[in-house]
Protein backbone atom coordinates (compact mmCIF):
# COMPACT_ATOMS: atom_id res chain seq x y z
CA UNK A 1 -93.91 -26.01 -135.02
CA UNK A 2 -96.25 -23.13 -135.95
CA UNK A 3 -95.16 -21.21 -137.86
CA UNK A 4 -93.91 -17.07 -137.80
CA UNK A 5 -96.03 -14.78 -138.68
CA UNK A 6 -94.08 -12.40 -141.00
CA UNK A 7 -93.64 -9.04 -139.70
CA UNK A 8 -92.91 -6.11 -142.08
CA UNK A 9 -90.38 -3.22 -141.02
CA UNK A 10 -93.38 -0.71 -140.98
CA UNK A 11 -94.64 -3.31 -138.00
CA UNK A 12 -91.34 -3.69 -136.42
CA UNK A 13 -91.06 0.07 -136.02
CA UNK A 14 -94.55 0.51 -134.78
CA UNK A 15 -93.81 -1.90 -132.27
CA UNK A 16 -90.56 -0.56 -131.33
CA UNK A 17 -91.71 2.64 -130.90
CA UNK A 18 -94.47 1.38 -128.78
CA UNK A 19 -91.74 -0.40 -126.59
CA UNK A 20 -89.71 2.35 -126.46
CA UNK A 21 -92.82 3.82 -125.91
CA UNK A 22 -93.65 2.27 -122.82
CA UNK A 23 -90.01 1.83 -121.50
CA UNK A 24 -90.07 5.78 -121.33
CA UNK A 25 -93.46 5.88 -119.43
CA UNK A 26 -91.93 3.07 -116.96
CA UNK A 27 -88.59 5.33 -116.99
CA UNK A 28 -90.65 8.69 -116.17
CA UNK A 29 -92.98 6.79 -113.71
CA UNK A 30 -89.87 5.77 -111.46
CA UNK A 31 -88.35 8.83 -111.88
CA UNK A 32 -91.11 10.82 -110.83
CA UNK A 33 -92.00 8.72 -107.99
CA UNK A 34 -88.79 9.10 -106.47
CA UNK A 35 -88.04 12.67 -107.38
CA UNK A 36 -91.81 12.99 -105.42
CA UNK A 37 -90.08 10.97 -101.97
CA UNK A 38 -86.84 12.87 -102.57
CA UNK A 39 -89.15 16.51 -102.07
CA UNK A 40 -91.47 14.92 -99.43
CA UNK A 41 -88.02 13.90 -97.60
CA UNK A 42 -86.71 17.16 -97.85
CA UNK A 43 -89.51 18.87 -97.05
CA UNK A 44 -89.96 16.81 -93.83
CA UNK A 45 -85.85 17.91 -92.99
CA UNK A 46 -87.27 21.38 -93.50
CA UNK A 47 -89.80 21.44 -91.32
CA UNK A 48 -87.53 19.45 -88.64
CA UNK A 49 -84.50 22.26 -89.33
CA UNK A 50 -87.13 24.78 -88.72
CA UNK A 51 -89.07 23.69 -85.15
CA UNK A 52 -85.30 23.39 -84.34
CA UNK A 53 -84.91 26.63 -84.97
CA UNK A 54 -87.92 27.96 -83.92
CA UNK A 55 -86.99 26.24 -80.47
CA UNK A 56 -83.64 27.39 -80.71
CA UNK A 57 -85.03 31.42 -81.00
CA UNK A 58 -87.37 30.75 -78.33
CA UNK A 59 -84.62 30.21 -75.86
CA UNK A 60 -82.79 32.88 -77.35
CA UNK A 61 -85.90 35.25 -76.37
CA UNK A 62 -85.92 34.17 -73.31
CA UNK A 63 -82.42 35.07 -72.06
CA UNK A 64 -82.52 38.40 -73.83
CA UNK A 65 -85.95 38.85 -72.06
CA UNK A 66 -84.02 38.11 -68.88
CA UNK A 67 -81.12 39.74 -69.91
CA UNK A 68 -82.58 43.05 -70.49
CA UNK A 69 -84.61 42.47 -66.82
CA UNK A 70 -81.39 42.06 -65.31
CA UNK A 71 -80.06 45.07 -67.02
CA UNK A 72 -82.88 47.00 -66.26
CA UNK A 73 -82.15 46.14 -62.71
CA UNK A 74 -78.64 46.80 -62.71
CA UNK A 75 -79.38 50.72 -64.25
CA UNK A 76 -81.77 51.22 -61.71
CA UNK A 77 -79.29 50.58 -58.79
CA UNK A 78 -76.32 52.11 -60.46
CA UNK A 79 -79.24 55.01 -60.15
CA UNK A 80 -79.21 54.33 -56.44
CA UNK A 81 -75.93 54.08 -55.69
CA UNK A 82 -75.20 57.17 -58.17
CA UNK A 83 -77.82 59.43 -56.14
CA UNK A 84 -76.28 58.14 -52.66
CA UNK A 85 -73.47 58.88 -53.33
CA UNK A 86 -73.99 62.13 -54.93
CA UNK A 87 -75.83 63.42 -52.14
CA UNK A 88 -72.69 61.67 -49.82
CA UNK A 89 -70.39 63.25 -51.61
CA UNK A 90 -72.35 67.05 -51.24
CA UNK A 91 -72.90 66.28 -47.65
CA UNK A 92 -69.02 65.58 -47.21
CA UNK A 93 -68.45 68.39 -48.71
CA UNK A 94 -70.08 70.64 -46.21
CA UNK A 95 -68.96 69.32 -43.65
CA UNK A 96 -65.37 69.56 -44.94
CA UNK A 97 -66.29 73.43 -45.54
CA UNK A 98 -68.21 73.54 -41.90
CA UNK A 99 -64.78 71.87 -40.34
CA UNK A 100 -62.37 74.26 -42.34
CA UNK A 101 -64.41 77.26 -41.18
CA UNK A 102 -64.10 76.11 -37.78
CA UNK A 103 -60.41 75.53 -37.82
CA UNK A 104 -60.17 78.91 -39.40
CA UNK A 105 -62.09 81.40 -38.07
CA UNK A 106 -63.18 79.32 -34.33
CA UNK A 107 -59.13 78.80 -33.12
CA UNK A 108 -58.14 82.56 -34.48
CA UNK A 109 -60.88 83.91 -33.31
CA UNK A 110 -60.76 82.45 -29.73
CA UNK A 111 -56.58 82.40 -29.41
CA UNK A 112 -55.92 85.85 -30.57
CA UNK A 113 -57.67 87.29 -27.35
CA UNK A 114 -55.79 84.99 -24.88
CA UNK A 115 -52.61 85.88 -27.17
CA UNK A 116 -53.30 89.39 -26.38
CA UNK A 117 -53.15 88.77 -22.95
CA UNK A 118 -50.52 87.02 -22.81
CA UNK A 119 -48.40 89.53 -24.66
CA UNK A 120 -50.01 92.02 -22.14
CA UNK A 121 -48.80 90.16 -19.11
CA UNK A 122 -45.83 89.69 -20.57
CA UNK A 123 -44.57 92.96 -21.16
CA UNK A 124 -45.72 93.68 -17.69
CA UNK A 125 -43.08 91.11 -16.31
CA UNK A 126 -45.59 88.31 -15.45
CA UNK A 127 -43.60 84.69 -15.42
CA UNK A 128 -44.29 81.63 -17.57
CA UNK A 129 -46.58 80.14 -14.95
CA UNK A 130 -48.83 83.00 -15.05
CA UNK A 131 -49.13 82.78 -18.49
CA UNK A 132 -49.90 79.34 -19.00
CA UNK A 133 -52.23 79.42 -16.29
CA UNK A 134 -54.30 82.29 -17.31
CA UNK A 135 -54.59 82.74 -21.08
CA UNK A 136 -53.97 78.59 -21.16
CA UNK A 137 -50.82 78.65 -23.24
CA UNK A 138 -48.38 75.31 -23.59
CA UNK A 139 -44.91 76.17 -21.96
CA UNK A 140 -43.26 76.08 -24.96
CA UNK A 141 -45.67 79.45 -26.00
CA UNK A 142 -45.51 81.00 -22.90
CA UNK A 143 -41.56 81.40 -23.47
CA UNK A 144 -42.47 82.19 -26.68
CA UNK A 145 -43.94 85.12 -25.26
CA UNK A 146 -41.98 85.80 -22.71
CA UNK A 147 -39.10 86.28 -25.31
CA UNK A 148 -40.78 88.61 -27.77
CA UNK A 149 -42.92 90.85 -25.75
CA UNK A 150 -41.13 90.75 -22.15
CA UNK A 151 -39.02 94.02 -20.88
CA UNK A 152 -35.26 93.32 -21.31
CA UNK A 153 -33.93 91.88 -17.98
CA UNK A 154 -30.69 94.04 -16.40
CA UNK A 155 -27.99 90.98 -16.06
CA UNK A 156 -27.64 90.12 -12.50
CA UNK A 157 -23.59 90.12 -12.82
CA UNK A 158 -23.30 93.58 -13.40
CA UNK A 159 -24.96 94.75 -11.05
């Protein structure tokens, strides 16, 4: 058996230290190496999260785009229908006033004259027939007439 070569303590430590030494190097080596994949993986989920994203906002520009061309549309015929019916609504109006002047000033203006008339006739003794065929009054104003304006009759009875 050969023999041992005698190591001092001053050796052993030198050649502890130079295995410790070398562990630490090892220890550092696989540490960095994996810290290294550990960034490169997240920096790949990153870039993934963000062309998700990016997609993602895309889309979302795209419906807003739409969006606001749909409201855009939608102001413009509220505009429409707004001015339509504004200019209905004024047109309706006078026609309403055209109608109401004609109800009040065309009948007054037309039946007083024929009410005259018929008063007229009335108070000269004319009968019903006369007046509804002449100044074109409804029986019911004929008698009308006839009662307010006509001379008092003499009773037949005491005669």
């Amino acid at each position: 058996m050969p023999s041992l070569v005698a190591i001092t303590p001053d050796q052993a430590l030198l050649i502890g230290r130079a295995v410790f030494l070398v562990f630490c190097f090892v220890l550092a080596a696989v540490t960095f190496t994996r810290w290294r994949k550990a960034s490169e993986r997240m920096t790949e989920l990153f870039f993934e999260q963000n062309t998700s994203l990016l997609k993602r906002l895309g889309a979302l520009e795209e419906q807003l785009a739409t969006s606001q061309a749909q409201l855009t549309e939608a102001r413009r015929e509220i505009t429409t229908i707004d001015t339509r019916t504004a200019t209905l609504v004024e047109r309706l109006a006078e026609h309403l006033e055209d109608s109401e002047q004609r109800r009040t000033s065309g009948p007054t203006a037309a039946a007083a004259p024929s009410y005259q008339i018929a008063i007229r006739l009335a108070r000269s003794g004319a009968p019903r027939e006369e007046l509804m065929s002449s100044c074109g009054l409804s029986r019911q104003e004929a008698e009308l007439v006839q009662r307010l304006h006509a001379p008092p009759r003499k009773l037949a009875a005491a005669s």
